[in-house]
C-alpha atoms as a PDB file:
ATOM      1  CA  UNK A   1     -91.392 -26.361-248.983  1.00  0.00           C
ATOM      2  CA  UNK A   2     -89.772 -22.937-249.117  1.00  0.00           C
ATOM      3  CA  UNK A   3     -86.258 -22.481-248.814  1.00  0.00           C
ATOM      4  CA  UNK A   4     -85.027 -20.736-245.215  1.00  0.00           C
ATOM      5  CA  UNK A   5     -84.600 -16.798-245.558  1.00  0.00           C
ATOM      6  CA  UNK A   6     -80.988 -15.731-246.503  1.00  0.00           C
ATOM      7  CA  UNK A   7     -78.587 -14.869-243.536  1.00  0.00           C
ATOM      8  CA  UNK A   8     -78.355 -10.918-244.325  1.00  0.00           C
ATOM      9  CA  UNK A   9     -81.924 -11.297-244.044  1.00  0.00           C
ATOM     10  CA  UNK A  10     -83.019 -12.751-240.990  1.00  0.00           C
ATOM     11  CA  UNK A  11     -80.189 -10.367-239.523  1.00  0.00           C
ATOM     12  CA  UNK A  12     -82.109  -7.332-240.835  1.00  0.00           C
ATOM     13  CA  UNK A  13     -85.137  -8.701-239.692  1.00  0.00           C
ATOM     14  CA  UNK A  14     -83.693  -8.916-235.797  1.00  0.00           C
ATOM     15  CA  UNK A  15     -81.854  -5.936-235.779  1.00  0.00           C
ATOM     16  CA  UNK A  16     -84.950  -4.093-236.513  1.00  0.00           C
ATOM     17  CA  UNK A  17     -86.818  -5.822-233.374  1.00  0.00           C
ATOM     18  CA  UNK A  18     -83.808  -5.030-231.311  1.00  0.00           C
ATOM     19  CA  UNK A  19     -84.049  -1.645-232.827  1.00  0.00           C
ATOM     20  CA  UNK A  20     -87.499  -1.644-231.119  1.00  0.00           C
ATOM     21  CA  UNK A  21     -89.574  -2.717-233.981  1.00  0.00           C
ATOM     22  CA  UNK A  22     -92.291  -5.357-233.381  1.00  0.00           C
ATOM     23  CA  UNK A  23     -91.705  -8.535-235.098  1.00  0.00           C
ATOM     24  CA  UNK A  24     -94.381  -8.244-237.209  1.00  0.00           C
ATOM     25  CA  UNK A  25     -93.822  -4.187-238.056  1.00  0.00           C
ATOM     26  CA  UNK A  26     -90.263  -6.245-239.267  1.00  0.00           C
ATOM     27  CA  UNK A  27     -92.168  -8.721-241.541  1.00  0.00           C
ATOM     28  CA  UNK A  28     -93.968  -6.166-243.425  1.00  0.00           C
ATOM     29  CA  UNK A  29     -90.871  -3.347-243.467  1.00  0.00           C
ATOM     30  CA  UNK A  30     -89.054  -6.531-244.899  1.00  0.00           C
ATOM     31  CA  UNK A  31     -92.051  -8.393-246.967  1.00  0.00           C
ATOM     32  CA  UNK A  32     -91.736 -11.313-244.966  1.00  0.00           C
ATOM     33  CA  UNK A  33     -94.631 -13.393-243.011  1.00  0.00           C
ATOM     34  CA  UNK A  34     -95.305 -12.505-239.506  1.00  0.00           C
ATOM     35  CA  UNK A  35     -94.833 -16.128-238.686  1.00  0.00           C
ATOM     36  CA  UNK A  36     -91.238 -16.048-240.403  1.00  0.00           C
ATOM     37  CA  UNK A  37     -90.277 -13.293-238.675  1.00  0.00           C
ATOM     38  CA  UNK A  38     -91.989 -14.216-235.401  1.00  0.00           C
ATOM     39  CA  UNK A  39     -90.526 -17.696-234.865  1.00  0.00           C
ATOM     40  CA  UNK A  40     -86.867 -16.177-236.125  1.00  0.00           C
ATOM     41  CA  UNK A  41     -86.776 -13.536-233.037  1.00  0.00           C
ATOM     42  CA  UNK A  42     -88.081 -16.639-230.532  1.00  0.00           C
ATOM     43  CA  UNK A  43     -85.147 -19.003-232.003  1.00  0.00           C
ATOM     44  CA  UNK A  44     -82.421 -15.548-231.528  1.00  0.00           C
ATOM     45  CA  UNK A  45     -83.608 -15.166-228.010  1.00  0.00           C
ATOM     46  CA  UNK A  46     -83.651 -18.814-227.158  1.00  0.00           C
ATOM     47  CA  UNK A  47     -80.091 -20.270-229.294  1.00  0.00           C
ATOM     48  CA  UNK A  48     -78.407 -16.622-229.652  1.00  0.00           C
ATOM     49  CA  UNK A  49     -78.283 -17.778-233.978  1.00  0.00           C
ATOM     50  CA  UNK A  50     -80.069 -16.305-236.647  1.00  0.00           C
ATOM     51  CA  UNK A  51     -78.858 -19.618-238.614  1.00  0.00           C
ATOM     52  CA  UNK A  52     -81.909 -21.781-239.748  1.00  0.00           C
ATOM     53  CA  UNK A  53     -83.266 -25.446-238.007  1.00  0.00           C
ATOM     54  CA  UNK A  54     -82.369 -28.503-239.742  1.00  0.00           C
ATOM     55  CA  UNK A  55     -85.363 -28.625-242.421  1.00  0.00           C
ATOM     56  CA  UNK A  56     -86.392 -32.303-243.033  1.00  0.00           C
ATOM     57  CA  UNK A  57     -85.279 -35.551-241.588  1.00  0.00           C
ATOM     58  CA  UNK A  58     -85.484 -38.942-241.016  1.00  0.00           C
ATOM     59  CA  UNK A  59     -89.532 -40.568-241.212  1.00  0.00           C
ATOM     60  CA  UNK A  60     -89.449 -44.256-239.879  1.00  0.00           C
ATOM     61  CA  UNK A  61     -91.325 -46.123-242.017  1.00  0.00           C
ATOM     62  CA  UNK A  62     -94.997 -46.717-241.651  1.00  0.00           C
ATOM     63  CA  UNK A  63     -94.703 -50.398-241.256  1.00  0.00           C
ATOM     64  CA  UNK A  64     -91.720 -50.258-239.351  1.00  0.00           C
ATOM     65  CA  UNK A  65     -91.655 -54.151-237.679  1.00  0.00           C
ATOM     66  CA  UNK A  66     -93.805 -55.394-240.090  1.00  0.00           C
ATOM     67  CA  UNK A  67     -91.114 -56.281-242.266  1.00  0.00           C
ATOM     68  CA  UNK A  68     -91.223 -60.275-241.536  1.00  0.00           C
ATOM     69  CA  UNK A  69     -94.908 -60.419-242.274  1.00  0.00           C
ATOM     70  CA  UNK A  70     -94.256 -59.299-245.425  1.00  0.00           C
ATOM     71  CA  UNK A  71     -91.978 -61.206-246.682  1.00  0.00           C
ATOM     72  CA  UNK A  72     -93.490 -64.516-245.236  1.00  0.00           C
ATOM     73  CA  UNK A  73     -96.705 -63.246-246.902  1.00  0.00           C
ATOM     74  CA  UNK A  74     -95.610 -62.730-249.979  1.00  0.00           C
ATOM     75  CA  UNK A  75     -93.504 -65.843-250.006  1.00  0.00           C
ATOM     76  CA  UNK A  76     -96.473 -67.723-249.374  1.00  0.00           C
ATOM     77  CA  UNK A  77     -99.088 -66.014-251.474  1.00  0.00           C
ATOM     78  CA  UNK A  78     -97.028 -65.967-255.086  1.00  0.00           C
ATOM     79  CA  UNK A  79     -99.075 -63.350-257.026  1.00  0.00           C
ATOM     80  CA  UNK A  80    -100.582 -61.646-254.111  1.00  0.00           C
ATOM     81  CA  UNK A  81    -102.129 -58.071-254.913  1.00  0.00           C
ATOM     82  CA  UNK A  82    -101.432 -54.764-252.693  1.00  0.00           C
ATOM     83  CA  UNK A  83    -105.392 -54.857-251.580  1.00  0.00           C
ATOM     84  CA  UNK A  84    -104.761 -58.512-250.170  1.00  0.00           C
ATOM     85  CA  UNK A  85    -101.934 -57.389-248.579  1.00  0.00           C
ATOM     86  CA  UNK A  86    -103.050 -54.514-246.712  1.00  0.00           C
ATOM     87  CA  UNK A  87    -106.614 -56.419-245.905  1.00  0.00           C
ATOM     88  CA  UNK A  88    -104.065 -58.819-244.225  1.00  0.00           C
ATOM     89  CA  UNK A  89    -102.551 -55.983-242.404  1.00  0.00           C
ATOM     90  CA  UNK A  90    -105.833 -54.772-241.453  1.00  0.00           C
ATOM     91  CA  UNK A  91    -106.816 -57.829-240.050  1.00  0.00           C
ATOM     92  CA  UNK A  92    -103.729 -58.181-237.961  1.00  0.00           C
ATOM     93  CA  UNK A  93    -104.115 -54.964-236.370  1.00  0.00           C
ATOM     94  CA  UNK A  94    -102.169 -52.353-238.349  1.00  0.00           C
ATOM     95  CA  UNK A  95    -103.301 -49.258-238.810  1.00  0.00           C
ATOM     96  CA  UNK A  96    -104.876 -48.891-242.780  1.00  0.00           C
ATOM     97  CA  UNK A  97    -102.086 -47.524-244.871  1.00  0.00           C
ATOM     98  CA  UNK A  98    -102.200 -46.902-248.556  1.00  0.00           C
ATOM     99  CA  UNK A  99    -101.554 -49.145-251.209  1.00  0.00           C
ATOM    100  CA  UNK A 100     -98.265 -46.683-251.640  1.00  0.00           C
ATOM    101  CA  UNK A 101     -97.204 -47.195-248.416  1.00  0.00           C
ATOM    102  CA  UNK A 102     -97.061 -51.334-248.882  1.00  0.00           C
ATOM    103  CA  UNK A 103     -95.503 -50.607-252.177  1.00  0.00           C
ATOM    104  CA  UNK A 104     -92.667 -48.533-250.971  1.00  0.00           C
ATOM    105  CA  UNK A 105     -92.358 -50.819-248.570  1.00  0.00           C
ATOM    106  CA  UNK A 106     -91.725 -54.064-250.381  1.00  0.00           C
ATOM    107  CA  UNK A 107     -89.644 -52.356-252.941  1.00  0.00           C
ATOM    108  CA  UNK A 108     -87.228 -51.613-249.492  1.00  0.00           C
ATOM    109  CA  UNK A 109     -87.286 -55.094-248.644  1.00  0.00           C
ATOM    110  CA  UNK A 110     -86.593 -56.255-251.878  1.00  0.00           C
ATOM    111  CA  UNK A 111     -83.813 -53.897-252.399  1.00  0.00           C
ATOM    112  CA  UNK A 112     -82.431 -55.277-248.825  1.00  0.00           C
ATOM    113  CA  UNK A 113     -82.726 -58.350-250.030  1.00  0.00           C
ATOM    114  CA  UNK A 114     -80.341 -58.379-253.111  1.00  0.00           C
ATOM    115  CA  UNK A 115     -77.628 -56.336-251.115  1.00  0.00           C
ATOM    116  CA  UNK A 116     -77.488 -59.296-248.299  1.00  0.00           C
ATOM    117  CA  UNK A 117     -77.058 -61.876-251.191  1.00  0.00           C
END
């Protein structure tokens, strides 16, 4: 992911389209993409700021209320491999995820786990 165009920048870039330049005559005069320079005049017009959107954020988990499964499957299944696991997901209806996905996931449980202890 690219880091957001400096401030002095993107004001350049809207000055010139208030100057009468079209957005994407600003992109090239500026070596910027069209895109960049497109979606910065839409955001002036509609918030009034040149400053950027919040990049990134929050993802809920994949198997988000799943959690309980998990840990009653793998309490009951000692030595249980990520495959099994996400056949038994399969079969109960969730969506296939990757063997990542369960991974990450019972690393988060098991790091709840020994901060509630």
């Amino acid at each position: 992911m690219t880091a957001p165009l400096s401030q002095d920048l993107r004001k350049r870039l809207v000055r010139a389209v208030e100057e009468g330049a079209s957005a994407r005559g600003a992109a090239a005069r500026f070596a910027v993409s069209a895109s960049a320079a497109i979606k910065l005049v839409r955001r002036v017009r509609q918030t009034g700021s040149t400053a950027p959107a919040k990049i990134g954020g929050y993802r809920k988990p994949l198997l988000a209320g799943q959690e309980e499964f998990l840990r009653e499957l793998t309490a009951s299944r000692k030595g249980i491999t990520l495959a099994e696991i996400r056949v038994a997901l399969i079969e109960r209806g969730v969506a296939p995820v990757s063997l990542m996905t369960i991974w990450t996931m019972l690393k988060r449980l098991d790091q709840s786990h020994k901060k509630s202890r």
